[in-house]
N, C-alpha and C. Protein backbone atom coordinates (compact mmCIF):
# COMPACT_ATOMS: atom_id res chain seq x y z
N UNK A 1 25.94 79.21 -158.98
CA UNK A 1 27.35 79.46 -158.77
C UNK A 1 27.74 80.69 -159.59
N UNK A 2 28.68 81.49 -159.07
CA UNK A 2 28.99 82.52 -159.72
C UNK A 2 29.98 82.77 -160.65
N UNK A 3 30.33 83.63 -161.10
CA UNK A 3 31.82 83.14 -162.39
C UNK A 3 32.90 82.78 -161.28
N UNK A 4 33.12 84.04 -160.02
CA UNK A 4 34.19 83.57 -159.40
C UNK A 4 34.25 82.34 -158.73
N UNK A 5 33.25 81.87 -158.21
CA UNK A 5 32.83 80.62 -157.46
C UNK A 5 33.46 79.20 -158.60
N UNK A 6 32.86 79.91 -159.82
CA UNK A 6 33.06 78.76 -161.01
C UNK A 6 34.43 79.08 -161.73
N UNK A 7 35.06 79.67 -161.12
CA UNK A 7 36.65 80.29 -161.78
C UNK A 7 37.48 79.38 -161.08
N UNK A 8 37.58 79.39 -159.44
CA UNK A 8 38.13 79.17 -158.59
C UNK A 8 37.80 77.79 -158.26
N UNK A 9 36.42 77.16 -158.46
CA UNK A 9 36.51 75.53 -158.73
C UNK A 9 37.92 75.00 -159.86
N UNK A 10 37.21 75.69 -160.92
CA UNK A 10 38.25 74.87 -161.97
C UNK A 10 39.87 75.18 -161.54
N UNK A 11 39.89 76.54 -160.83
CA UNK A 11 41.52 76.17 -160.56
C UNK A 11 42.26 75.00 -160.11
N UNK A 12 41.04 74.93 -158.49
CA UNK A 12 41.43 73.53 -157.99
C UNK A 12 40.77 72.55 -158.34
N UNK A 13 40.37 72.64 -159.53
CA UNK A 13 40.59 70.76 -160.35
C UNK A 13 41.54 70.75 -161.29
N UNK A 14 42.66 71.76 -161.52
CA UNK A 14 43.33 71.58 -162.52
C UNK A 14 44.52 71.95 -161.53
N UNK A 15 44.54 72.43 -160.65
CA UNK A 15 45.75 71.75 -159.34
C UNK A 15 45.87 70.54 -159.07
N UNK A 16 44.47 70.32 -158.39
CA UNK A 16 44.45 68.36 -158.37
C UNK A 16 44.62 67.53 -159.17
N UNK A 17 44.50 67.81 -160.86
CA UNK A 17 44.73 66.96 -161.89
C UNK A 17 46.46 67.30 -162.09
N UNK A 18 47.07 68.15 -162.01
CA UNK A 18 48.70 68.36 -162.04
C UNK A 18 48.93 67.57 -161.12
N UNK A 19 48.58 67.35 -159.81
CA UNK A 19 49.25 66.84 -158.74
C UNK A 19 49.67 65.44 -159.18
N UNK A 20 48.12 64.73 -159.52
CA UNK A 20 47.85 63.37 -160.27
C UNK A 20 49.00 63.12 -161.12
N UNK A 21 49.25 64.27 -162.44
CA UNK A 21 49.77 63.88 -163.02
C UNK A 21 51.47 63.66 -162.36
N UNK A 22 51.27 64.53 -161.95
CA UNK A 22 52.97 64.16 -160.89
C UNK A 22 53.71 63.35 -160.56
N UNK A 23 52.29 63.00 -159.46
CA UNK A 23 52.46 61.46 -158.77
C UNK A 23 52.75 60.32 -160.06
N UNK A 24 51.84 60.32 -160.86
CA UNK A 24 52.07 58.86 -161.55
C UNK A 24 53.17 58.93 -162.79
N UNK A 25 53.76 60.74 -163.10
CA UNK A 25 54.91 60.20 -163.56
C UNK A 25 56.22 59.86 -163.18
N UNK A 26 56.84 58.90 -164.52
CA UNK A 26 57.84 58.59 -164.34
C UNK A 26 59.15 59.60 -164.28
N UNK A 27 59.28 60.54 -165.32
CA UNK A 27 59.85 61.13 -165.46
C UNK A 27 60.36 62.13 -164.29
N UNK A 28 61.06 62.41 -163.57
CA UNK A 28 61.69 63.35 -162.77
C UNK A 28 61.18 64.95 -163.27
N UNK A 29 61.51 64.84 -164.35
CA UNK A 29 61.59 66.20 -165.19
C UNK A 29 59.73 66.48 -165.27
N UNK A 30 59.21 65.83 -165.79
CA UNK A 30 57.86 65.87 -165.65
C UNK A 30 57.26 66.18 -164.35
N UNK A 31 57.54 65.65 -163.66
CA UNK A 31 57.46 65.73 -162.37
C UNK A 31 57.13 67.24 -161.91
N UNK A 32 58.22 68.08 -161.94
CA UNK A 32 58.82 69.25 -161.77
C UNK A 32 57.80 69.95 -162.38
N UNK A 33 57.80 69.69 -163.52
CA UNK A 33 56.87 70.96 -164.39
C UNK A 33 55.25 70.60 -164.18
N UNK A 34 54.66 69.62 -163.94
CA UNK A 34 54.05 69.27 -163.41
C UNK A 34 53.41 70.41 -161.92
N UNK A 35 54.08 70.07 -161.32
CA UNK A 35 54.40 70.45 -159.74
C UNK A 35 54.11 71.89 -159.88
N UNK A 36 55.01 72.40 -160.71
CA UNK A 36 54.66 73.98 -161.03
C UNK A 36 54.16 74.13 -161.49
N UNK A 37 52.94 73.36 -162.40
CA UNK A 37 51.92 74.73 -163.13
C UNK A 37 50.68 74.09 -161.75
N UNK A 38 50.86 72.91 -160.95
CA UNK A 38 49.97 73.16 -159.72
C UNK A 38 49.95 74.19 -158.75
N UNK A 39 51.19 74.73 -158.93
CA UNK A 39 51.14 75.81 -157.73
C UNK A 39 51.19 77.00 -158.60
N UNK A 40 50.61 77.49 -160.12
CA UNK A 40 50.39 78.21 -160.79
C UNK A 40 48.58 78.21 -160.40
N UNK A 41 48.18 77.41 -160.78
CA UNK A 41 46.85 77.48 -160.33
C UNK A 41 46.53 77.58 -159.07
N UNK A 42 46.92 77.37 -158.07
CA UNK A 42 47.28 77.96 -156.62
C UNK A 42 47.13 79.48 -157.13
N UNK A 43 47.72 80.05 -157.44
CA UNK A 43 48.13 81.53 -157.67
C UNK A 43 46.79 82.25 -157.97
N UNK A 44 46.26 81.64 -158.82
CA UNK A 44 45.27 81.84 -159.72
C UNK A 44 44.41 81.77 -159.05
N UNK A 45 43.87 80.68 -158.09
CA UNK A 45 42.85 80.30 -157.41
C UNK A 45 42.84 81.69 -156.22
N UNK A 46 43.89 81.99 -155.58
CA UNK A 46 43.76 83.37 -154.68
C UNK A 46 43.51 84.59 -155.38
N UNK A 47 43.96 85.13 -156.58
CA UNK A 47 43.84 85.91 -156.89
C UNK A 47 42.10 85.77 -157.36
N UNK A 48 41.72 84.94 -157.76
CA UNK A 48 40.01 85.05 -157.51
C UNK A 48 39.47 85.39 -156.69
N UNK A 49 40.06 84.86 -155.37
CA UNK A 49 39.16 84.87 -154.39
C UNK A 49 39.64 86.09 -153.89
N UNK A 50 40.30 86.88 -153.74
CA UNK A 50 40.54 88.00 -153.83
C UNK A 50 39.36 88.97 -154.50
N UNK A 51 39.31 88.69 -155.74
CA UNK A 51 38.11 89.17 -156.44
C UNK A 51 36.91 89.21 -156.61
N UNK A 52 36.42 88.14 -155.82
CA UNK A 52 35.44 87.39 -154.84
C UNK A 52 35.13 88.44 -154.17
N UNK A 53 36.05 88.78 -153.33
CA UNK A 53 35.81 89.25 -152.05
C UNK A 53 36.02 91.31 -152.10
N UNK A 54 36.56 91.65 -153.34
CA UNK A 54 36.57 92.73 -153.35
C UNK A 54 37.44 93.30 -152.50
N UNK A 55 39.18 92.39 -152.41
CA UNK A 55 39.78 93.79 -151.63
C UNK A 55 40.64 94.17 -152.45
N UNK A 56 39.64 95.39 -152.74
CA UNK A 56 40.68 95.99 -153.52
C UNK A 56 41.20 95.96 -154.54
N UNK A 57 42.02 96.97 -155.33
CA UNK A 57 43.12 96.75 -156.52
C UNK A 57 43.84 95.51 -156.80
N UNK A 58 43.32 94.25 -157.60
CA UNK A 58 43.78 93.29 -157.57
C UNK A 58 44.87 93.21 -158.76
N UNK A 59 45.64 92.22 -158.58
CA UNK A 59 46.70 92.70 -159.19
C UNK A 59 47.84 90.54 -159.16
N UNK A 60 47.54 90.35 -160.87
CA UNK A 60 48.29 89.14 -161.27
C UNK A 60 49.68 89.17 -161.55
N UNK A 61 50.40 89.02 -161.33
CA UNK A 61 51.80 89.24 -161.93
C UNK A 61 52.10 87.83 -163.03
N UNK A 62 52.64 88.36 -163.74
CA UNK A 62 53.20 87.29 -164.74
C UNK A 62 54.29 86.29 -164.80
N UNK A 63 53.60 85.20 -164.80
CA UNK A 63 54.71 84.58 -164.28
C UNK A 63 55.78 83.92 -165.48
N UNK A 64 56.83 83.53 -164.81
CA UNK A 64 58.28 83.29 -165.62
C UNK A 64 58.21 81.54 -166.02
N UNK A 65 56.97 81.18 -165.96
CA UNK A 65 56.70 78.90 -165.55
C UNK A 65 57.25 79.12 -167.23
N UNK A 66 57.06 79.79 -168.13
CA UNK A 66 57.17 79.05 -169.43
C UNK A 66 59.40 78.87 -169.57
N UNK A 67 60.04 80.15 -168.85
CA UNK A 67 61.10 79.87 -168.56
C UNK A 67 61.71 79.00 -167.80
N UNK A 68 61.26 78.93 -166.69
CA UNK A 68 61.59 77.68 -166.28
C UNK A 68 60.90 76.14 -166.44
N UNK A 69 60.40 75.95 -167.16
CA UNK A 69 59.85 74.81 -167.87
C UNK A 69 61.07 74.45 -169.15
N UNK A 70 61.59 75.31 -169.44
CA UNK A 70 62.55 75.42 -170.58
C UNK A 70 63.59 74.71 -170.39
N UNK A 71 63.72 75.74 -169.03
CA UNK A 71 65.08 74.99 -167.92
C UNK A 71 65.32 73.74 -167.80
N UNK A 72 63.72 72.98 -167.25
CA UNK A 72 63.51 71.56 -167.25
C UNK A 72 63.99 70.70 -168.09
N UNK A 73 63.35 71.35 -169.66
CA UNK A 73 63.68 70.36 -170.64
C UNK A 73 64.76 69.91 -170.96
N UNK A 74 65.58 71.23 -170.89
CA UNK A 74 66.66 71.44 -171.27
C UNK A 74 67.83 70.32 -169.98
N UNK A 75 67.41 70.63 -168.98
CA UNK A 75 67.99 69.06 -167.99
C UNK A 75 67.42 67.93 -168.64
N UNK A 76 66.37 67.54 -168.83
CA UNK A 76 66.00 66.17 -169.26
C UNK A 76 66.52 66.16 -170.37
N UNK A 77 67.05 66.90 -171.38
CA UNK A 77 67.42 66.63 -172.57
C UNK A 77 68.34 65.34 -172.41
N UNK A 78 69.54 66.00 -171.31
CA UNK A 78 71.11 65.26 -171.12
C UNK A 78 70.35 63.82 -169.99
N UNK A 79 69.03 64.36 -169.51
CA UNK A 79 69.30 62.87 -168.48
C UNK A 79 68.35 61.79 -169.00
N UNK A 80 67.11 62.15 -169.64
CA UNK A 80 65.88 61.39 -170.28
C UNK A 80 66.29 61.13 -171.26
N UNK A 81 66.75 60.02 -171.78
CA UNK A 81 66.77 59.64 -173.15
C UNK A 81 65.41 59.86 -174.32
N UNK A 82 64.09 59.47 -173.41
CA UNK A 82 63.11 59.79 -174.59
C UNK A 82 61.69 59.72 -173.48
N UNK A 83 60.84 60.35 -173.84
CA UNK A 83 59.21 60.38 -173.18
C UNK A 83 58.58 60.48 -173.75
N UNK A 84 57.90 58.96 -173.17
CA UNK A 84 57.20 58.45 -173.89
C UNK A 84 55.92 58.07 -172.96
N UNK A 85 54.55 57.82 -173.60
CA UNK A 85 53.34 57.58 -172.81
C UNK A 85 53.44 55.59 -173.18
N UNK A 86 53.56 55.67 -171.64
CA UNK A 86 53.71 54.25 -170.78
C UNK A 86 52.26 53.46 -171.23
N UNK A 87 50.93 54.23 -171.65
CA UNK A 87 49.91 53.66 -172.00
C UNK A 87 49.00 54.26 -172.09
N UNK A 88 47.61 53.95 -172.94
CA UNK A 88 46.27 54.56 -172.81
C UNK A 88 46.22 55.70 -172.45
N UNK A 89 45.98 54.91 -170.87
CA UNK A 89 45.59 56.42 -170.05
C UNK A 89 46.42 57.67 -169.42
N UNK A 90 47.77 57.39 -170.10
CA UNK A 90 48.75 58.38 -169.89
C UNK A 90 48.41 59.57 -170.96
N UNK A 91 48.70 59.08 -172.06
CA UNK A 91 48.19 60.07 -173.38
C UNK A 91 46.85 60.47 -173.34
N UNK A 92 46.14 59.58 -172.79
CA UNK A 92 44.79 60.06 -172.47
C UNK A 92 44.72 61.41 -171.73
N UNK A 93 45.39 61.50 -170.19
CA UNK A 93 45.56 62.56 -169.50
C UNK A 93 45.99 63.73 -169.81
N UNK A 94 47.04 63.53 -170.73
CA UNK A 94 47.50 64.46 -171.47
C UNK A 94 46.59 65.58 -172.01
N UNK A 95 46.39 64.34 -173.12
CA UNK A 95 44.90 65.03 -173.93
C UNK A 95 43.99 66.07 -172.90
N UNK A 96 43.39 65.21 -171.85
CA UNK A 96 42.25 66.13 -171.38
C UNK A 96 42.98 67.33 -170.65
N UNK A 97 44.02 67.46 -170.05
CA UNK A 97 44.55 68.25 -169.53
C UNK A 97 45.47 69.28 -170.24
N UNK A 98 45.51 69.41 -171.92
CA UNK A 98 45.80 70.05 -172.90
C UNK A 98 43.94 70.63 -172.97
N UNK A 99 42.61 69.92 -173.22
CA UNK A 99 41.59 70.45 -173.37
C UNK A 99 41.10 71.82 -172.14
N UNK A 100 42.06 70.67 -170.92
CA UNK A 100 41.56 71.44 -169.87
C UNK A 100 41.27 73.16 -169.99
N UNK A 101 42.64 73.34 -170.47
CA UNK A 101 43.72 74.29 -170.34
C UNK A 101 42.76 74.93 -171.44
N UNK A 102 42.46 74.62 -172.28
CA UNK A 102 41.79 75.30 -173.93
C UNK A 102 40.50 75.48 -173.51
N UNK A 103 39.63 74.84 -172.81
CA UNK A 103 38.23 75.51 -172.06
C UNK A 103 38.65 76.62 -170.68
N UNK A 104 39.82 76.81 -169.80
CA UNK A 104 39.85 77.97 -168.75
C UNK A 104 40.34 78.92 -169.64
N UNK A 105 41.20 78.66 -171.14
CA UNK A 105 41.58 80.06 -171.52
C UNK A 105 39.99 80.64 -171.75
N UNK A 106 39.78 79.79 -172.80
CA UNK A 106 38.38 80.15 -173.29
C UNK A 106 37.33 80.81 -172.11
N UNK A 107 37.12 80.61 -171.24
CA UNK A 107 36.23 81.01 -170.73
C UNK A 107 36.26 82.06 -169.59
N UNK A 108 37.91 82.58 -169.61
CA UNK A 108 38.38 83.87 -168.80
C UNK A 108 38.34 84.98 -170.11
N UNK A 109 38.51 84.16 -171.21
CA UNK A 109 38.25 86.06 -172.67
C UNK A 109 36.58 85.93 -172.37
N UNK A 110 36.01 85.19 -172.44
CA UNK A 110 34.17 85.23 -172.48
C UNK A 110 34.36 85.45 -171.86
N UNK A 111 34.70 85.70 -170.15
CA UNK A 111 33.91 86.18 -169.09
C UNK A 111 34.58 87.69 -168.81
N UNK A 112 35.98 88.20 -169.46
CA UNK A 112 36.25 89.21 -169.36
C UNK A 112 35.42 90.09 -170.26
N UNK A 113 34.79 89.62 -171.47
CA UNK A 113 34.07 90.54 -172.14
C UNK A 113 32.91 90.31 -171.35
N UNK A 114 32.76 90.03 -170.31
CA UNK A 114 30.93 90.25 -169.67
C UNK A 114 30.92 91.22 -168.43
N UNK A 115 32.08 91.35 -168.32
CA UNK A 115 32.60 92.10 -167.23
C UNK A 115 32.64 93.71 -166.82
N UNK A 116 31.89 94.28 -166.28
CA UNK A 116 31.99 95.54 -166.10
C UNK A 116 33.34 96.63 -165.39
N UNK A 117 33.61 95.83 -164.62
CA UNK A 117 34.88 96.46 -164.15
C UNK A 117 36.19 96.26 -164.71
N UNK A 118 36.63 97.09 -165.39
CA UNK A 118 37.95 97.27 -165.78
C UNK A 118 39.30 96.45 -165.57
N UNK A 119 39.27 96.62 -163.94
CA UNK A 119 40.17 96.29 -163.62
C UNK A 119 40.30 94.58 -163.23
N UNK A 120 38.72 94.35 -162.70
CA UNK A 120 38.24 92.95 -163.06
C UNK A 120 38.46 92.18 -164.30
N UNK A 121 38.13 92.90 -165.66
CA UNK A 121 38.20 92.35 -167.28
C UNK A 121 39.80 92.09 -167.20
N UNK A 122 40.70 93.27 -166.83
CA UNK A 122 42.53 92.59 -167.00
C UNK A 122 42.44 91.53 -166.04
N UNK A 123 42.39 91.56 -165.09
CA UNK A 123 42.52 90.22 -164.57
C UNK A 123 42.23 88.85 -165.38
N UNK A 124 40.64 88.88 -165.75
CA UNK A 124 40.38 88.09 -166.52
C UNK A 124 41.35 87.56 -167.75
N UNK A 125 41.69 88.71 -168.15
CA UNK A 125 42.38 88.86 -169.79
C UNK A 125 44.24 87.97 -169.21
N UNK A 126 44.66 88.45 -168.27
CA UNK A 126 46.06 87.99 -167.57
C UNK A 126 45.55 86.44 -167.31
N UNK A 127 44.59 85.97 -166.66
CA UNK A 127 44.37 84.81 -166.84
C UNK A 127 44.37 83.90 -167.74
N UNK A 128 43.27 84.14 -168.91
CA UNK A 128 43.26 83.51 -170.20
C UNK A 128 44.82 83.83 -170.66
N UNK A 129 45.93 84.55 -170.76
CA UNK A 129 47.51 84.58 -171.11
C UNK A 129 47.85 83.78 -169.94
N UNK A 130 47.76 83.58 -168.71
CA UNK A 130 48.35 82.78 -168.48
C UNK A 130 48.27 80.93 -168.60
N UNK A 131 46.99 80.67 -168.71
CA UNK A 131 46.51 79.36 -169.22
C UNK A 131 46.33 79.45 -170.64
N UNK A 132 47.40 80.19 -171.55
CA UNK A 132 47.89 80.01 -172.91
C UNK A 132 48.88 79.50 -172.53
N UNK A 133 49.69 80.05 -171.58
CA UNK A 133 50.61 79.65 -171.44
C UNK A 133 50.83 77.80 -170.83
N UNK A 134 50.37 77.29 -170.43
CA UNK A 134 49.81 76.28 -169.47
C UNK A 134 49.52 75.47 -170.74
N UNK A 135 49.05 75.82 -172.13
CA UNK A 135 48.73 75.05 -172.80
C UNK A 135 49.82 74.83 -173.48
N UNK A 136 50.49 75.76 -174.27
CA UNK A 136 51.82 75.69 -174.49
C UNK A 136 53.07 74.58 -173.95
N UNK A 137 52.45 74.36 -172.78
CA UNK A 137 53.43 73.93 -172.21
C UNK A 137 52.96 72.16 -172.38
N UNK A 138 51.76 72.14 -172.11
CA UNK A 138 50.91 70.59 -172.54
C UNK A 138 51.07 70.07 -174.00
């Protein structure tokens, strides 16, 4: 498997694990932010394959999820009284999906320093910032 092959897996297991987490929360607000960093990795997952495929000047834009995640809280402040992990395997999920996030940063700076193309390595480098961001938010 190749880095992009192995870039673009982990996107969509860390889409499918947001989705998960979605579905089984309670929270509305969770929900939401949830929802959006799945269709952040969506983002992520094309812009690989993009890179995959070589068309061209590829190009990530930065996205605004840590602002509107803010937004979120800032509604649940007035409607959630408190969130809290319902059990085990809630905090459990958490956890791995905070690790998640700390092995794709990690391994978009390693693979941008292996990288010969320039414009390939920023990509890389916009990635690992954006799953800082993703962790931040976990």
């Amino acid at each position: 498997m190749n880095v992009y092959d192995y870039a673009m897996q982990i996107e969509l297991d860390g889409e499918n694990y947001y989705r998960k987490l979605a579905d089984r929360s309670r929270s509305t607000g969770l929900k939401k932010i949830f929802f959006l960093l799945a269709i952040e990795e969506i983002k992520h997952y094309k812009v690989l394959e993009q890179l995959k495929r070589q068309l061209g000047m590829m190009h990530l834009e930065s996205t605004r999820i840590l602002g509107h995640v803010k937004t979120v809280f800032l509604e649940m402040k007035g409607l959630e009284r408190s969130l809290r992990f319902s059990n085990a395997d809630d905090l459990n999920s958490y956890i791995k999906m905070r690790d998640y996030e700390v092995n794709c940063r990690d391994f978009y700076l390693e693979k941008a320093d292996q990288l010969e193309d320039i414009s390939q390595e920023r990509i890389f480098l916009q990635l690992a910032g954006e799953e800082n961001k993703h962790l931040r938010i976990m």
